[in-house]
C-alpha atoms as a PDB file:
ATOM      1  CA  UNK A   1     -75.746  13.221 -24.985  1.00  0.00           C
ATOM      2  CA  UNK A   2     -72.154  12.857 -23.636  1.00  0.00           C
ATOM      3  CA  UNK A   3     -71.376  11.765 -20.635  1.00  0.00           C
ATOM      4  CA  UNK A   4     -69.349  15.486 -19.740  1.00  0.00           C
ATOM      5  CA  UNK A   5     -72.534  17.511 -21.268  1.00  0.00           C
ATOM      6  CA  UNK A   6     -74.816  15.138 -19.108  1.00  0.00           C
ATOM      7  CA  UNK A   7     -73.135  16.005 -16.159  1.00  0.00           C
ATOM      8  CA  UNK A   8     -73.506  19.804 -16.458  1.00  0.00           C
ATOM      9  CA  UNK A   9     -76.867  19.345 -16.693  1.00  0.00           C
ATOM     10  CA  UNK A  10     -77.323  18.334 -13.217  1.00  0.00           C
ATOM     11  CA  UNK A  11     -77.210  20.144 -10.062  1.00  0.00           C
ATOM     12  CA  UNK A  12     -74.424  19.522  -7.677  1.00  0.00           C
ATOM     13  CA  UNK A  13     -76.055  16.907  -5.276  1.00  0.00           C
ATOM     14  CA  UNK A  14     -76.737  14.567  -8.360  1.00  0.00           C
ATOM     15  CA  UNK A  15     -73.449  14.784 -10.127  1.00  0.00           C
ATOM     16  CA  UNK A  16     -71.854  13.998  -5.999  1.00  0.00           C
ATOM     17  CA  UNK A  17     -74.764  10.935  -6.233  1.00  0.00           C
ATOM     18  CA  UNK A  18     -73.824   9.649  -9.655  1.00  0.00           C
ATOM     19  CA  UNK A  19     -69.990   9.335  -8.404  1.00  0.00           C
ATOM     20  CA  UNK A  20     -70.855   7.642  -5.449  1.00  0.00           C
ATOM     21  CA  UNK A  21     -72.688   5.564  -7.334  1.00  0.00           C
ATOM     22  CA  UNK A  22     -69.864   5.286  -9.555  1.00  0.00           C
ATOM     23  CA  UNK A  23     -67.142   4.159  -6.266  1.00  0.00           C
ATOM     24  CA  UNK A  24     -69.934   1.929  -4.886  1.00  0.00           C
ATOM     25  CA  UNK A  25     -69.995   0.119  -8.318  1.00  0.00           C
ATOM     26  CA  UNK A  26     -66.258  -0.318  -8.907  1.00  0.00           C
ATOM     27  CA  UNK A  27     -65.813  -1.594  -5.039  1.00  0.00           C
ATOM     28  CA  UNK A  28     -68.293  -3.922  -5.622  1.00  0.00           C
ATOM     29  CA  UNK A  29     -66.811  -5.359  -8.543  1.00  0.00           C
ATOM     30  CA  UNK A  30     -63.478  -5.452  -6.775  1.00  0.00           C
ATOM     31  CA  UNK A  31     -65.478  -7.181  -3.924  1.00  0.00           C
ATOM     32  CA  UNK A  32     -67.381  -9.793  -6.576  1.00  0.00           C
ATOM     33  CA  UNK A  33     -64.384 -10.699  -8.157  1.00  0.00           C
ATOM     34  CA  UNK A  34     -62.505 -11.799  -5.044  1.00  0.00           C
ATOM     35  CA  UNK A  35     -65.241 -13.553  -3.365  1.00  0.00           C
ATOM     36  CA  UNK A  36     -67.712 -14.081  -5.927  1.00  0.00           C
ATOM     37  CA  UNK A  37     -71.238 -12.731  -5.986  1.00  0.00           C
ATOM     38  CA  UNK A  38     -72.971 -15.639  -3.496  1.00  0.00           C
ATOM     39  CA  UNK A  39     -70.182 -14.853  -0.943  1.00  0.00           C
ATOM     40  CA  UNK A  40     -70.185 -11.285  -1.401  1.00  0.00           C
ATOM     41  CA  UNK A  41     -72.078  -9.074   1.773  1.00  0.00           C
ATOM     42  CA  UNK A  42     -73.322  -6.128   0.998  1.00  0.00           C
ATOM     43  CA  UNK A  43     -70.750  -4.732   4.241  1.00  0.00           C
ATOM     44  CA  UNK A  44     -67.724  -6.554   2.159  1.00  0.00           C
ATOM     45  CA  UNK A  45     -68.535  -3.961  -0.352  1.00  0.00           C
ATOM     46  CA  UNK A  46     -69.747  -1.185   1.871  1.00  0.00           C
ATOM     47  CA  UNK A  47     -66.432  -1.676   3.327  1.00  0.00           C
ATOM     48  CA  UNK A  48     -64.670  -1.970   0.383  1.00  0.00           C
ATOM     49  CA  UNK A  49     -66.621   1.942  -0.818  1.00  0.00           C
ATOM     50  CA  UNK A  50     -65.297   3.054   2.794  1.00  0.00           C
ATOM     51  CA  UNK A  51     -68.748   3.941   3.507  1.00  0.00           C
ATOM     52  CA  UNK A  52     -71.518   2.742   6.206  1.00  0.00           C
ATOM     53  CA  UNK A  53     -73.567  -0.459   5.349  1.00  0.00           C
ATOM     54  CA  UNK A  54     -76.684   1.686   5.464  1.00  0.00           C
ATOM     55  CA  UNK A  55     -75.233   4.618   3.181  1.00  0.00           C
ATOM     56  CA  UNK A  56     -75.121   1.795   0.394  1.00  0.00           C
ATOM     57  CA  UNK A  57     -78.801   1.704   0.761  1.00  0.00           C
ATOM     58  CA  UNK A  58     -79.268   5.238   0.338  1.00  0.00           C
ATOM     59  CA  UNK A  59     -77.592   4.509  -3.583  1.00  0.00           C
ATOM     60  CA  UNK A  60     -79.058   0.515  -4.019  1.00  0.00           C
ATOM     61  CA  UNK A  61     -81.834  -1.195  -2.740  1.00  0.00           C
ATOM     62  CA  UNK A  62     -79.850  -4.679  -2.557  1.00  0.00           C
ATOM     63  CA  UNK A  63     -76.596  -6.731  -3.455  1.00  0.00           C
ATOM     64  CA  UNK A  64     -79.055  -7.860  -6.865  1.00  0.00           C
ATOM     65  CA  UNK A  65     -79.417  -4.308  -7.957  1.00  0.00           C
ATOM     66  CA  UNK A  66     -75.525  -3.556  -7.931  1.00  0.00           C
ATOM     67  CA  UNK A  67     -74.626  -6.196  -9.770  1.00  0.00           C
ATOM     68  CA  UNK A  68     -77.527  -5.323 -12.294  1.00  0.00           C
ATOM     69  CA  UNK A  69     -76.168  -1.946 -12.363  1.00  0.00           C
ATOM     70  CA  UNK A  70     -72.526  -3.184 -13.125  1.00  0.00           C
ATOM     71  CA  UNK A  71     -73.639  -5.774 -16.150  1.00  0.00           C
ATOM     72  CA  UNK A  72     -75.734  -2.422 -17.151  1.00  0.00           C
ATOM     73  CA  UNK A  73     -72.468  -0.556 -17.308  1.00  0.00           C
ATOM     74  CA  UNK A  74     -70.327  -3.638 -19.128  1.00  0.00           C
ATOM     75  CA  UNK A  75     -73.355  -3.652 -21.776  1.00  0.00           C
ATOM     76  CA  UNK A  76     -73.001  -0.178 -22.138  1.00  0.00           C
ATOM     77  CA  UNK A  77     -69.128  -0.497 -22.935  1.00  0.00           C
ATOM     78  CA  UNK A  78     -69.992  -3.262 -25.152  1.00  0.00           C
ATOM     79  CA  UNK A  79     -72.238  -2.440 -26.951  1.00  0.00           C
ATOM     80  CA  UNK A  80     -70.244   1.263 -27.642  1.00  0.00           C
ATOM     81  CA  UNK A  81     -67.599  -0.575 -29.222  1.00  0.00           C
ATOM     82  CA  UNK A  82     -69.853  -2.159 -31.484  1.00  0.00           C
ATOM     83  CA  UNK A  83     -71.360   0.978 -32.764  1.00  0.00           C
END
């Protein structure tokens, strides 16, 4: 399914939680490659998402699950252009 017909199959609130996701994601990549991931705080990249520290828990349990999330995207890409 593509990624526009996926997202008209979802109500409102989960297409607004998918691009938060989405910001929290690209801020923390922003914040890993500046500091690295050891260095990184979960507040650097709440900070970074202009959102609370505890909001980023409402989308990801910990600093380990972004950056699981992020190498999930990169695969994705990867392995698109390989198709």
């Amino acid at each position: 399914m593509q990624k526009d017909a996926l997202n008209q199959a979802l109500t409102r609130r989960e297409r607004q939680v998918l691009r938060k996701k989405e910001e929290i994601l690209a801020a923390a990549t922003r914040v890993f490659a500046v500091k690295g991931f050891s260095a990184a705080t979960t507040k650097d990249i709440a900070n970074e998402a202009d959102i609370g520290e505890s909001t980023l828990y409402n989308y990801f349990d910990s600093k380990r699950e972004i950056m699981l999330a992020i190498m999930d995207e990169y695969k994705q890409w990867f392995d698109a252009d390989f198709r």
